[in-house]
PDB file of N, CA and C in Angstrom:
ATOM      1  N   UNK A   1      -7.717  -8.113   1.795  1.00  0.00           N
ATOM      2  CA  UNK A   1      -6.683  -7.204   2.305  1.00  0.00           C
ATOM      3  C   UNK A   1      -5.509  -8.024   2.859  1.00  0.00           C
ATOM      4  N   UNK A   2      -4.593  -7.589   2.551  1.00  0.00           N
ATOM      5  CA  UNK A   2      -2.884  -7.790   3.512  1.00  0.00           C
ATOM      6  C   UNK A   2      -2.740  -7.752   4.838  1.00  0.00           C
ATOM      7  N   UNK A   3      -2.135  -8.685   4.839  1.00  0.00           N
ATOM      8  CA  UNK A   3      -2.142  -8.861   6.482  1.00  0.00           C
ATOM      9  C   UNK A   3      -0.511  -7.670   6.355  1.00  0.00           C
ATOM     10  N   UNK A   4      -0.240  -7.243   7.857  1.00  0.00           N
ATOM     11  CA  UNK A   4       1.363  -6.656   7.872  1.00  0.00           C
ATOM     12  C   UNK A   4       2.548  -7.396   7.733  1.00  0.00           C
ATOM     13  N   UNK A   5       1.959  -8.764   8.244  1.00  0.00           N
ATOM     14  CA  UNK A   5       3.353  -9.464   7.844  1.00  0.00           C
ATOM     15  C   UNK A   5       3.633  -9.936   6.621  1.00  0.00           C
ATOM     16  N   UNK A   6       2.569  -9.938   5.735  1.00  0.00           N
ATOM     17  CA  UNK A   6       2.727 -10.304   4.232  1.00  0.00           C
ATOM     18  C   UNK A   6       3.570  -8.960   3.027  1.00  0.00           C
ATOM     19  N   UNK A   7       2.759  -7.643   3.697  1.00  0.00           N
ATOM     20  CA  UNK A   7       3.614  -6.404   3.728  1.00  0.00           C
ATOM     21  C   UNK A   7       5.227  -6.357   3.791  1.00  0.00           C
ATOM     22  N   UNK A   8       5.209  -6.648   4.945  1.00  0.00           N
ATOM     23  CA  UNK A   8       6.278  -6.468   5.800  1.00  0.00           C
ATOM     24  C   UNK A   8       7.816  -7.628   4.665  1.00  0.00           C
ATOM     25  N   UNK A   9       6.668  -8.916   4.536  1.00  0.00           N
ATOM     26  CA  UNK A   9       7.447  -9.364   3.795  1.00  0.00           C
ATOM     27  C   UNK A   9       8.365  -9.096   2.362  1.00  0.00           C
ATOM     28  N   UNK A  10       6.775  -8.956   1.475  1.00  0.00           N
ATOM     29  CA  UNK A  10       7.551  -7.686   0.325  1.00  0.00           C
ATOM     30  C   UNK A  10       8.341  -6.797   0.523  1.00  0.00           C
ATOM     31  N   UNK A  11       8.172  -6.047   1.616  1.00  0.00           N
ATOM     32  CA  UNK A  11       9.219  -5.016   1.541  1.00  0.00           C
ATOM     33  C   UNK A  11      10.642  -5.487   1.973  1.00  0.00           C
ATOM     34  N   UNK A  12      10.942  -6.138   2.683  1.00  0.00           N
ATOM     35  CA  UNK A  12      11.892  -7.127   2.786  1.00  0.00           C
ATOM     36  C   UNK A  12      12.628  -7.692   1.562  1.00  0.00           C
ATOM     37  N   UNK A  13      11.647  -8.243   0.875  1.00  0.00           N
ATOM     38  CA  UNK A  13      12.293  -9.015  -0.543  1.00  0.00           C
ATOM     39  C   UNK A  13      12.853  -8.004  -1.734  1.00  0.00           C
ATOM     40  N   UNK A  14      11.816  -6.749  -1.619  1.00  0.00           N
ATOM     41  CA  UNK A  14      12.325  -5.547  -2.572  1.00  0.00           C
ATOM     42  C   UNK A  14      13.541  -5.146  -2.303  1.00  0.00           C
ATOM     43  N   UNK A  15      13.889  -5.298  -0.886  1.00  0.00           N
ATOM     44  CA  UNK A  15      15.279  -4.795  -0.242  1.00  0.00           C
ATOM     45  C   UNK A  15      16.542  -5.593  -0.878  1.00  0.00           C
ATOM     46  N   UNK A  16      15.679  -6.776  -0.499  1.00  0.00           N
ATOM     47  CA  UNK A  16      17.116  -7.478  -1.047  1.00  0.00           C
ATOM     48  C   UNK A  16      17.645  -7.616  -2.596  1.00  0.00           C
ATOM     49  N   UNK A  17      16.716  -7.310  -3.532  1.00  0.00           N
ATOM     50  CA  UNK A  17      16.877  -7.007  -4.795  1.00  0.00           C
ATOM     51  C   UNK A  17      17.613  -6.079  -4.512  1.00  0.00           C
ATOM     52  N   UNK A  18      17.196  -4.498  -4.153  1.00  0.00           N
ATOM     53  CA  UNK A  18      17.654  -3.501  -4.452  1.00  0.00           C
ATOM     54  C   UNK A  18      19.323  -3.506  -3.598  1.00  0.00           C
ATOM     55  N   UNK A  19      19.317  -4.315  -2.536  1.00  0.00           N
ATOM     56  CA  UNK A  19      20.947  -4.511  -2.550  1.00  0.00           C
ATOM     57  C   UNK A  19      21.582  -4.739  -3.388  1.00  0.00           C
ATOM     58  N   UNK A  20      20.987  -5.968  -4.095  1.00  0.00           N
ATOM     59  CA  UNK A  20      22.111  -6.769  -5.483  1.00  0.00           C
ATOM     60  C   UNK A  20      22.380  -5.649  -6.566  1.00  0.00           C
ATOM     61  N   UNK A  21      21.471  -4.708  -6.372  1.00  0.00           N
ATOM     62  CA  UNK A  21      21.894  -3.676  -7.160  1.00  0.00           C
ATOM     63  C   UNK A  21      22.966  -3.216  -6.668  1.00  0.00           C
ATOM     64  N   UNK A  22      24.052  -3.639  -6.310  1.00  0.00           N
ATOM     65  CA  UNK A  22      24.732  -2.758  -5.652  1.00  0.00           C
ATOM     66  C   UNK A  22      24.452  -1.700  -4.349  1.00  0.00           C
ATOM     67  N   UNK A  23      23.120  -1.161  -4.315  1.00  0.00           N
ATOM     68  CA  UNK A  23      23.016  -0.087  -3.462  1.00  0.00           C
ATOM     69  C   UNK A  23      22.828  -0.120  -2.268  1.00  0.00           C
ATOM     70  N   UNK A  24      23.786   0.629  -1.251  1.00  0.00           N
ATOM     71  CA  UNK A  24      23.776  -0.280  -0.042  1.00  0.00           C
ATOM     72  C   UNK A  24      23.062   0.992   0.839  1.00  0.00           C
ATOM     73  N   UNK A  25      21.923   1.232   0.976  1.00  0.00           N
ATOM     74  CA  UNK A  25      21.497   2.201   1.565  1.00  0.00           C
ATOM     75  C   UNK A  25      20.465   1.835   2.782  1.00  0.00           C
ATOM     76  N   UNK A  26      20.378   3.231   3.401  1.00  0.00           N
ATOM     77  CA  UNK A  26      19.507   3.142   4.930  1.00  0.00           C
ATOM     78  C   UNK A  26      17.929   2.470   4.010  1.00  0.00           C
ATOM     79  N   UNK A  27      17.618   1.546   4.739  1.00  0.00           N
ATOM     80  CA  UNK A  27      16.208   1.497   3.860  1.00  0.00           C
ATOM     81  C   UNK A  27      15.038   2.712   4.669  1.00  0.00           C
ATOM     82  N   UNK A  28      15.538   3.138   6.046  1.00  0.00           N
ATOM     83  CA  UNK A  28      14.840   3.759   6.562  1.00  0.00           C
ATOM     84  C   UNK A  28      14.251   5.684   5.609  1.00  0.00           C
ATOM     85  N   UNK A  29      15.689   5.574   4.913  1.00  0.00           N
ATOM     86  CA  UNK A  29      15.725   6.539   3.914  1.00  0.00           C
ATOM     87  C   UNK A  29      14.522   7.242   2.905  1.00  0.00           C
ATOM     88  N   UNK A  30      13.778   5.655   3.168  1.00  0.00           N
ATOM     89  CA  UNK A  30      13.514   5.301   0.987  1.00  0.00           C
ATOM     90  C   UNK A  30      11.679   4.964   1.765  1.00  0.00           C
ATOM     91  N   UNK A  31      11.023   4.864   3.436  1.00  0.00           N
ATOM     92  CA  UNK A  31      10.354   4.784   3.844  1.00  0.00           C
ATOM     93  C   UNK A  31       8.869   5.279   3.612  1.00  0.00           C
ATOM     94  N   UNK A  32       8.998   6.415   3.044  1.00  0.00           N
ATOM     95  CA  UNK A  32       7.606   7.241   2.206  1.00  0.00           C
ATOM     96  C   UNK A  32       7.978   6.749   0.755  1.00  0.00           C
ATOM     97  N   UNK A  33       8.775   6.004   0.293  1.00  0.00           N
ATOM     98  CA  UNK A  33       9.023   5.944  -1.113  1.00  0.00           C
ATOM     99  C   UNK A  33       8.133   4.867  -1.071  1.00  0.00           C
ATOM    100  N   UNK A  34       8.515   3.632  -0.139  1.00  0.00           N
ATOM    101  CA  UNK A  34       7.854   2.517  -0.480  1.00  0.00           C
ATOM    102  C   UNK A  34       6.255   2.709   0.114  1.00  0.00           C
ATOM    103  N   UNK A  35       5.838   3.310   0.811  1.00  0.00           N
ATOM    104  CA  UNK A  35       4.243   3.669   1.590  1.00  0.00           C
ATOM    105  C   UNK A  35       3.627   4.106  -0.205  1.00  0.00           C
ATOM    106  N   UNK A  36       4.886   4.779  -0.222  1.00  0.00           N
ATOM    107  CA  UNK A  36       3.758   4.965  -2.034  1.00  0.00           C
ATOM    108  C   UNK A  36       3.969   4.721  -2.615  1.00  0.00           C
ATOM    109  N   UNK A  37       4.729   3.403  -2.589  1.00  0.00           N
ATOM    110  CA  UNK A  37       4.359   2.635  -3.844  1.00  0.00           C
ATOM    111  C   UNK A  37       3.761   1.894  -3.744  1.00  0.00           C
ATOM    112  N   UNK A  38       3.487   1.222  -1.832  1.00  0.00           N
ATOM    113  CA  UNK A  38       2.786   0.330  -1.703  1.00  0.00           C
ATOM    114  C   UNK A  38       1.112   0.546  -2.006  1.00  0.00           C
ATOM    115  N   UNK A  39       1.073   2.392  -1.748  1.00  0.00           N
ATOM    116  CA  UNK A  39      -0.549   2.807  -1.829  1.00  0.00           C
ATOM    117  C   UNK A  39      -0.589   2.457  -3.547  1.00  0.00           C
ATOM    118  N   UNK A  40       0.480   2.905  -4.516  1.00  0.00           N
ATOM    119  CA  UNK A  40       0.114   2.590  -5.867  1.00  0.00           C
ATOM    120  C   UNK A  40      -0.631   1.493  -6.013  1.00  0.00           C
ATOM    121  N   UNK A  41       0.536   0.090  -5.467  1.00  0.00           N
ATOM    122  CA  UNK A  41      -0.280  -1.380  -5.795  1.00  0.00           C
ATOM    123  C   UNK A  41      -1.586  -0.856  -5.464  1.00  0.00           C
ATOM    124  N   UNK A  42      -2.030  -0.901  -4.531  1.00  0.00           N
ATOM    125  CA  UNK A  42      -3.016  -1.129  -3.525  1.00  0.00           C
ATOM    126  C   UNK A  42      -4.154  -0.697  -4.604  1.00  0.00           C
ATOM    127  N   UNK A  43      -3.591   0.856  -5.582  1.00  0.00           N
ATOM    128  CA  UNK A  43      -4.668   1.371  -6.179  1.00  0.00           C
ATOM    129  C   UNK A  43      -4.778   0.486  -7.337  1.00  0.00           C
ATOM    130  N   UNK A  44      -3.778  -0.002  -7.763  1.00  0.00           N
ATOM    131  CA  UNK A  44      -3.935  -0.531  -9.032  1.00  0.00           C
ATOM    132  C   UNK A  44      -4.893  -1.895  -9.161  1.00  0.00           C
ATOM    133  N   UNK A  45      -4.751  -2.770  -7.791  1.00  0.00           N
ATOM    134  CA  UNK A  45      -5.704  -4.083  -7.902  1.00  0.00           C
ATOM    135  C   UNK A  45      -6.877  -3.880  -7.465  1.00  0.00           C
ATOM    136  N   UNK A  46      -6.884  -2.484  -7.073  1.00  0.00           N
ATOM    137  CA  UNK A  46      -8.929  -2.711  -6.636  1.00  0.00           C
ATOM    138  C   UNK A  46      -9.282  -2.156  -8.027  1.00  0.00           C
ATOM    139  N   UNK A  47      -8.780  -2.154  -9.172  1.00  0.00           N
ATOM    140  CA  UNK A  47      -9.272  -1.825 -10.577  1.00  0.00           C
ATOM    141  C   UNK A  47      -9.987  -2.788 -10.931  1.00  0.00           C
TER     142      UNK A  47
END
């Protein structure tokens, strides 16, 4: 299992991608977006 700061980190790094996209948004916005995507991973590697 993930520690939070390893978490914490990804979500961080996704951010900064998704800036270079141009998009300059609240990340606080997008907060249940990333919880599920993070539950996706989560489901996909205990396969």
């Amino acid at each position: 299992m993930q520690t939070s700061d390893e978490l914490n980190k990804r979500t961080e790094e996704s951010w900064k991608i998704d800036k270079s996209t141009g998009q300059q948004e609240d990340p606080f916005l997008h907060k249940d977006e990333i919880k599920s995507n993070l539950e996706k991973l989560r489901q996909k590697h205990k396969i």
